[in-house]
N, C-alpha and C. Protein backbone atom coordinates (compact mmCIF):
# COMPACT_ATOMS: atom_id res chain seq x y z
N UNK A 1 47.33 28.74 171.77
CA UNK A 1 48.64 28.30 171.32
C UNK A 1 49.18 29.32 170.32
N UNK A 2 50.39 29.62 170.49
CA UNK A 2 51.08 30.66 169.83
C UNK A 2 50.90 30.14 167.86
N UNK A 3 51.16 30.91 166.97
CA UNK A 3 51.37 30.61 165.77
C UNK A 3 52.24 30.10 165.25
N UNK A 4 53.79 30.25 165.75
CA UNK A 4 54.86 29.77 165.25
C UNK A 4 54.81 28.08 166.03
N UNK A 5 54.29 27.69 167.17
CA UNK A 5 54.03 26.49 168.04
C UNK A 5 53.57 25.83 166.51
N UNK A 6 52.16 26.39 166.63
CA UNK A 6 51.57 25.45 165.64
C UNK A 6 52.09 24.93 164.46
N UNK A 7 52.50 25.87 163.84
CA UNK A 7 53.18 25.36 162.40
C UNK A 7 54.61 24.48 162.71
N UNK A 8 55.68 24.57 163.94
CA UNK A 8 56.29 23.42 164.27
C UNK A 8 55.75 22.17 164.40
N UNK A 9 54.36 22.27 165.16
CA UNK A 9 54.36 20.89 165.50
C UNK A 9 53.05 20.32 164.14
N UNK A 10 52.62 20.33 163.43
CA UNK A 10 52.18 20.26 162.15
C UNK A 10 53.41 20.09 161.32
N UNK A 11 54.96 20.39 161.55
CA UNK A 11 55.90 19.80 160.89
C UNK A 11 56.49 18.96 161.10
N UNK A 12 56.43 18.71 163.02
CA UNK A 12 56.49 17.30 163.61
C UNK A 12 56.13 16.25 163.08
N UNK A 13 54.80 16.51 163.09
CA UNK A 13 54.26 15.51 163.08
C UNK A 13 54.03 15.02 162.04
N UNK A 14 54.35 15.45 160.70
CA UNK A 14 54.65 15.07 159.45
C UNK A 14 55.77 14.45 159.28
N UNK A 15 56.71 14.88 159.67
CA UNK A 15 58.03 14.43 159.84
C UNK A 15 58.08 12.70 160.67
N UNK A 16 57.25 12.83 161.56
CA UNK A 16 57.10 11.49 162.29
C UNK A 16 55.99 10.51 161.71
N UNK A 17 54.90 11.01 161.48
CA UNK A 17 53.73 10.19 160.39
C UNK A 17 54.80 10.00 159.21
N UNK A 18 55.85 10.38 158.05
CA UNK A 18 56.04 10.19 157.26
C UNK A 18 57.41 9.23 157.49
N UNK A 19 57.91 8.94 158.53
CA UNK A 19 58.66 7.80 158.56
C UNK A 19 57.90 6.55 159.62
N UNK A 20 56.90 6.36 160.04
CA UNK A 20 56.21 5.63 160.20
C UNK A 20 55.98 4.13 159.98
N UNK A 21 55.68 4.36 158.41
CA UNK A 21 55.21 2.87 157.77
C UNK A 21 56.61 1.74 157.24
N UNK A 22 57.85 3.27 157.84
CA UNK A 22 58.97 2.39 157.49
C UNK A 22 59.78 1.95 158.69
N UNK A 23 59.62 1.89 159.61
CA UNK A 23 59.73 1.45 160.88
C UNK A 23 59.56 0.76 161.77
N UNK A 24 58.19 0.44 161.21
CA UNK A 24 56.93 -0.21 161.90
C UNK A 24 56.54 -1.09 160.69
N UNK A 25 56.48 -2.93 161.78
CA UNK A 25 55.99 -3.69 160.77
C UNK A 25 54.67 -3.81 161.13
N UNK A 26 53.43 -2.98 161.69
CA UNK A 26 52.36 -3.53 162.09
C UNK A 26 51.52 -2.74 160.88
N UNK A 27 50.38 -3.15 160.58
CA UNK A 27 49.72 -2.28 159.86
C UNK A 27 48.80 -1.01 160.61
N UNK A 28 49.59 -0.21 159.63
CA UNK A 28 48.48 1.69 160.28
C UNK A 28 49.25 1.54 161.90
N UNK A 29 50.39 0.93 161.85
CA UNK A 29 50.95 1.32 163.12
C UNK A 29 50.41 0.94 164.48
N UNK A 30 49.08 0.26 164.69
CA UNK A 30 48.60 -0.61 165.66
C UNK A 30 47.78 -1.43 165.13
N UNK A 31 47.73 -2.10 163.97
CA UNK A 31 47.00 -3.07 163.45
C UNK A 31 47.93 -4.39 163.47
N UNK A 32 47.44 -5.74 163.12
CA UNK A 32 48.10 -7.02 163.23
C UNK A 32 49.62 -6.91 162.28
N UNK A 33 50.65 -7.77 163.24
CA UNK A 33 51.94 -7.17 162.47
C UNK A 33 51.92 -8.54 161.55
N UNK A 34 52.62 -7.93 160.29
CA UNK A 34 52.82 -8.71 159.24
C UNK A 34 54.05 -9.19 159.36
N UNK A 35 53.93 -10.86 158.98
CA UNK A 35 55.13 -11.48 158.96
C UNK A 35 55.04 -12.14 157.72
N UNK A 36 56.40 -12.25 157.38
CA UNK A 36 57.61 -12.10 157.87
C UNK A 36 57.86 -10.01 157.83
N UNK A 37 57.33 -9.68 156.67
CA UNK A 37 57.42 -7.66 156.64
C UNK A 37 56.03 -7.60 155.56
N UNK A 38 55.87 -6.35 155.78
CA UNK A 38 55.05 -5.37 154.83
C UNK A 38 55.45 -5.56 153.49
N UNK A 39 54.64 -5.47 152.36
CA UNK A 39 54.83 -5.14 151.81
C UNK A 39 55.10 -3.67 151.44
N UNK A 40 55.92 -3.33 149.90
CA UNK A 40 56.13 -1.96 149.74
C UNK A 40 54.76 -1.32 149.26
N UNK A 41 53.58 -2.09 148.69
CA UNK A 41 52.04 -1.66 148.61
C UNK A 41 51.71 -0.95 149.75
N UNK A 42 51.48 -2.08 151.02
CA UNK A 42 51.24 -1.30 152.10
C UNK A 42 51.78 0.13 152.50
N UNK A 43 53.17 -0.09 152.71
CA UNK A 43 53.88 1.04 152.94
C UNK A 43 53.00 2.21 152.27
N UNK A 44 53.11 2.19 150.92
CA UNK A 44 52.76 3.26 150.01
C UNK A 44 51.05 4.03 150.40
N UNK A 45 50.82 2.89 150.89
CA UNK A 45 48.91 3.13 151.16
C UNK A 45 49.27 4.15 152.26
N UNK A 46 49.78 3.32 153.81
CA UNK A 46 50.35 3.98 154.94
C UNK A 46 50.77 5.21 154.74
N UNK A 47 51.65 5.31 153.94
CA UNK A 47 52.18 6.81 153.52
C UNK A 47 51.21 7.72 152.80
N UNK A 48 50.31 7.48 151.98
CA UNK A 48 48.72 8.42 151.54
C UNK A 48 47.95 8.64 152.82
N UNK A 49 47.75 7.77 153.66
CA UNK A 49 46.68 7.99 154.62
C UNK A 49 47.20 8.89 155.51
N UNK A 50 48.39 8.72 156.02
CA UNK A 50 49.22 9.21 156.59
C UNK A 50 49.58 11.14 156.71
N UNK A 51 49.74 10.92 155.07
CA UNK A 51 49.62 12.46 154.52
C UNK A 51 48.39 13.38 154.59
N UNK A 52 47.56 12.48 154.01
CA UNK A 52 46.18 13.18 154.45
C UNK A 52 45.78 13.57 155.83
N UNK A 53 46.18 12.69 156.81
CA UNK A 53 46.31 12.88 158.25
C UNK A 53 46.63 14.25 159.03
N UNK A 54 48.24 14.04 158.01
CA UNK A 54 48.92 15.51 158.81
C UNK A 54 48.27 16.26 158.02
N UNK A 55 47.40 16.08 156.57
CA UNK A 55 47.49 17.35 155.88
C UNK A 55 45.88 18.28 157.10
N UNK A 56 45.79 17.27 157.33
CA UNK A 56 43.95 17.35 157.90
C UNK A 56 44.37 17.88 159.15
N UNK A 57 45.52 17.87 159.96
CA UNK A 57 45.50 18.47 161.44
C UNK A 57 46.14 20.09 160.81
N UNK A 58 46.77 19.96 159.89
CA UNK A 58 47.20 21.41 159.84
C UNK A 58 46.25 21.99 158.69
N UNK A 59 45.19 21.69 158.74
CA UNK A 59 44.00 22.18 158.48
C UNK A 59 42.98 22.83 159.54
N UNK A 60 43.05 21.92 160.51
CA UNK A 60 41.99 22.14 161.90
C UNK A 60 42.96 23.28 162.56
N UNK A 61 44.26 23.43 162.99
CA UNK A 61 44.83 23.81 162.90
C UNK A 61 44.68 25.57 162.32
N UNK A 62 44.71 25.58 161.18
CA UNK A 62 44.75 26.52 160.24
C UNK A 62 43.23 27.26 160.57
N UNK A 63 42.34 26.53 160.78
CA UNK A 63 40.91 27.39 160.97
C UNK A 63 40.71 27.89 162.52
N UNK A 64 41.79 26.92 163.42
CA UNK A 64 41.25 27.52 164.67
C UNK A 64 42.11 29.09 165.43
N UNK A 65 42.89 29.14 164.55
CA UNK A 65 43.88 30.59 164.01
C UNK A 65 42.98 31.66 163.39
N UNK A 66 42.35 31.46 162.69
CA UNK A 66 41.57 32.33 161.81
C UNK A 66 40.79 31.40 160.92
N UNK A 67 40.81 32.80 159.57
CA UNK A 67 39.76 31.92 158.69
C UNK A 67 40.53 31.09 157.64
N UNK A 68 40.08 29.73 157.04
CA UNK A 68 40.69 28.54 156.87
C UNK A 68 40.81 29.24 154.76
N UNK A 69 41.88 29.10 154.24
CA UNK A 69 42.14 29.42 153.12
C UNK A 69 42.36 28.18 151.90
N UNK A 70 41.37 28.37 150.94
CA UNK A 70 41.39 27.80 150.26
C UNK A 70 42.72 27.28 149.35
N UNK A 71 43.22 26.01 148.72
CA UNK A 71 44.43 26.05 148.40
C UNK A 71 44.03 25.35 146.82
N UNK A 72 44.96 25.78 146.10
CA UNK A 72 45.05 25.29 144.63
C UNK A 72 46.10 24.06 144.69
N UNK A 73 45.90 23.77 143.58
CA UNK A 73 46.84 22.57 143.57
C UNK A 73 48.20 22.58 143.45
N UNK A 74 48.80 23.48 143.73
CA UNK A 74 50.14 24.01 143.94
C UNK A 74 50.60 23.80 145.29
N UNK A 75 49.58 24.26 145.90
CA UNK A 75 50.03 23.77 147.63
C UNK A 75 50.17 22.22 147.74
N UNK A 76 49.36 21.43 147.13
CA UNK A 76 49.25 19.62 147.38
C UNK A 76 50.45 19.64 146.86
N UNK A 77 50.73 19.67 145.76
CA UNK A 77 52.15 19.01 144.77
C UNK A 77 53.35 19.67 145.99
N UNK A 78 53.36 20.54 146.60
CA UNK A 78 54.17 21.16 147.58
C UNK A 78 54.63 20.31 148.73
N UNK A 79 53.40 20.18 149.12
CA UNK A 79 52.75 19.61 149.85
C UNK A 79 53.24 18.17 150.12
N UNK A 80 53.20 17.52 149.08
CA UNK A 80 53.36 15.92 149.38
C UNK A 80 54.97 15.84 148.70
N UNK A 81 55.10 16.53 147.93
CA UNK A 81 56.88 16.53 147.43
C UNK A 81 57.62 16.76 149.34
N UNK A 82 57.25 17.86 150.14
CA UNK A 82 57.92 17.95 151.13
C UNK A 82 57.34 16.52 152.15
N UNK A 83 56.55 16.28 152.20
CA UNK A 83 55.70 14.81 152.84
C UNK A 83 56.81 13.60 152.58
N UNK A 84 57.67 13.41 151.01
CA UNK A 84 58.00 12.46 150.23
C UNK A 84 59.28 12.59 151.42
N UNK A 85 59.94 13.76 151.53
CA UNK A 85 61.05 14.20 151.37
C UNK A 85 61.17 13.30 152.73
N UNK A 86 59.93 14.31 153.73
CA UNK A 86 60.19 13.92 155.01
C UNK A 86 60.41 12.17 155.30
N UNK A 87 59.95 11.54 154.13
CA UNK A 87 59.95 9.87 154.52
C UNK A 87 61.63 9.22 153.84
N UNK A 88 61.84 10.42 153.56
CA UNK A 88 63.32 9.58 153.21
C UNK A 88 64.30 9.07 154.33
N UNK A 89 64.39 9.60 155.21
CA UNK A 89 65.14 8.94 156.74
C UNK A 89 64.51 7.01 156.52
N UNK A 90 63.31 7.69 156.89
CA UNK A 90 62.79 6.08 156.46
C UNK A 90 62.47 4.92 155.70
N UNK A 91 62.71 5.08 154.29
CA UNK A 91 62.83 4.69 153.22
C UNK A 91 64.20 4.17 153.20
N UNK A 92 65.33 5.33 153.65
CA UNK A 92 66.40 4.78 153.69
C UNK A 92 66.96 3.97 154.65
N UNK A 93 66.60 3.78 155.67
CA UNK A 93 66.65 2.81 156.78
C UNK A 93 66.17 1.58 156.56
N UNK A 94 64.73 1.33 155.92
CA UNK A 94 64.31 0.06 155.54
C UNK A 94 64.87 -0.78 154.31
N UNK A 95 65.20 -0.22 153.01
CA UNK A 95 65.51 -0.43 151.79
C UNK A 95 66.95 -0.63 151.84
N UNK A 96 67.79 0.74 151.64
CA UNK A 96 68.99 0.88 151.36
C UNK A 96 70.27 0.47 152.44
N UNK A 97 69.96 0.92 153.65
CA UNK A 97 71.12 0.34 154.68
C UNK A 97 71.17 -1.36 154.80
N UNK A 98 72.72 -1.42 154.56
CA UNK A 98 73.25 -2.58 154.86
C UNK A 98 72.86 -3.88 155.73
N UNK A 99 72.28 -4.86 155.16
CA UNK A 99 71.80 -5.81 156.01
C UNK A 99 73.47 -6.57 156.38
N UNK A 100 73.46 -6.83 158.27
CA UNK A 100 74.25 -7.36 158.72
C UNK A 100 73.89 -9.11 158.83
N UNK A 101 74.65 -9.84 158.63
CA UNK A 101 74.66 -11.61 158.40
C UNK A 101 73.78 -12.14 157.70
């Protein structure tokens, strides 16, 4: 798989893991659905596991390219600030848009 492939779809799929838990009332996305909704706890858990997820494929990812590079904590804070960002579509869909009747 080409290099530029990879790093798109490692942004996919962050992009789609990080609106997820706001979309979806089931837990981890195929677990028993909560009624009447989720809590915003859950959500928040969903969204850590979630991150670690994508952070872990564009890791496997990253080593099967070459050799796998160690990261400081500059990359995480990067890292999950752009993760945050990506869940705002969904944050704002569940929370903020207008409930009709």
């Amino acid at each position: 798989m080409n290099f530029a492939i990879e790093v798109w779809l490692v942004l996919i799929v962050a992009l789609v893991a990080a609106n997820l838990p706001f979309v979806n009332e089931r837990l981890f996305v195929v677990g028993p659905r909560r009624a009447p909704h989720k809590g915003f706890g859950w959500r928040l858990l969903e969204l850590a596991l979630l991150f670690a997820a994508s952070l872990g494929l564009g890791f496997v990812l990253e080593a099967r390219i070459g050799q796998r590079h160690e990261q400081g904590w500059e990359f995480y804070a990067a890292a999950l600030a752009m993760f945050v960002t990506f869940a705002f579509p969904g944050f704002v869909w569940r929370y903020l848009r207008r409930q009709r009747g």
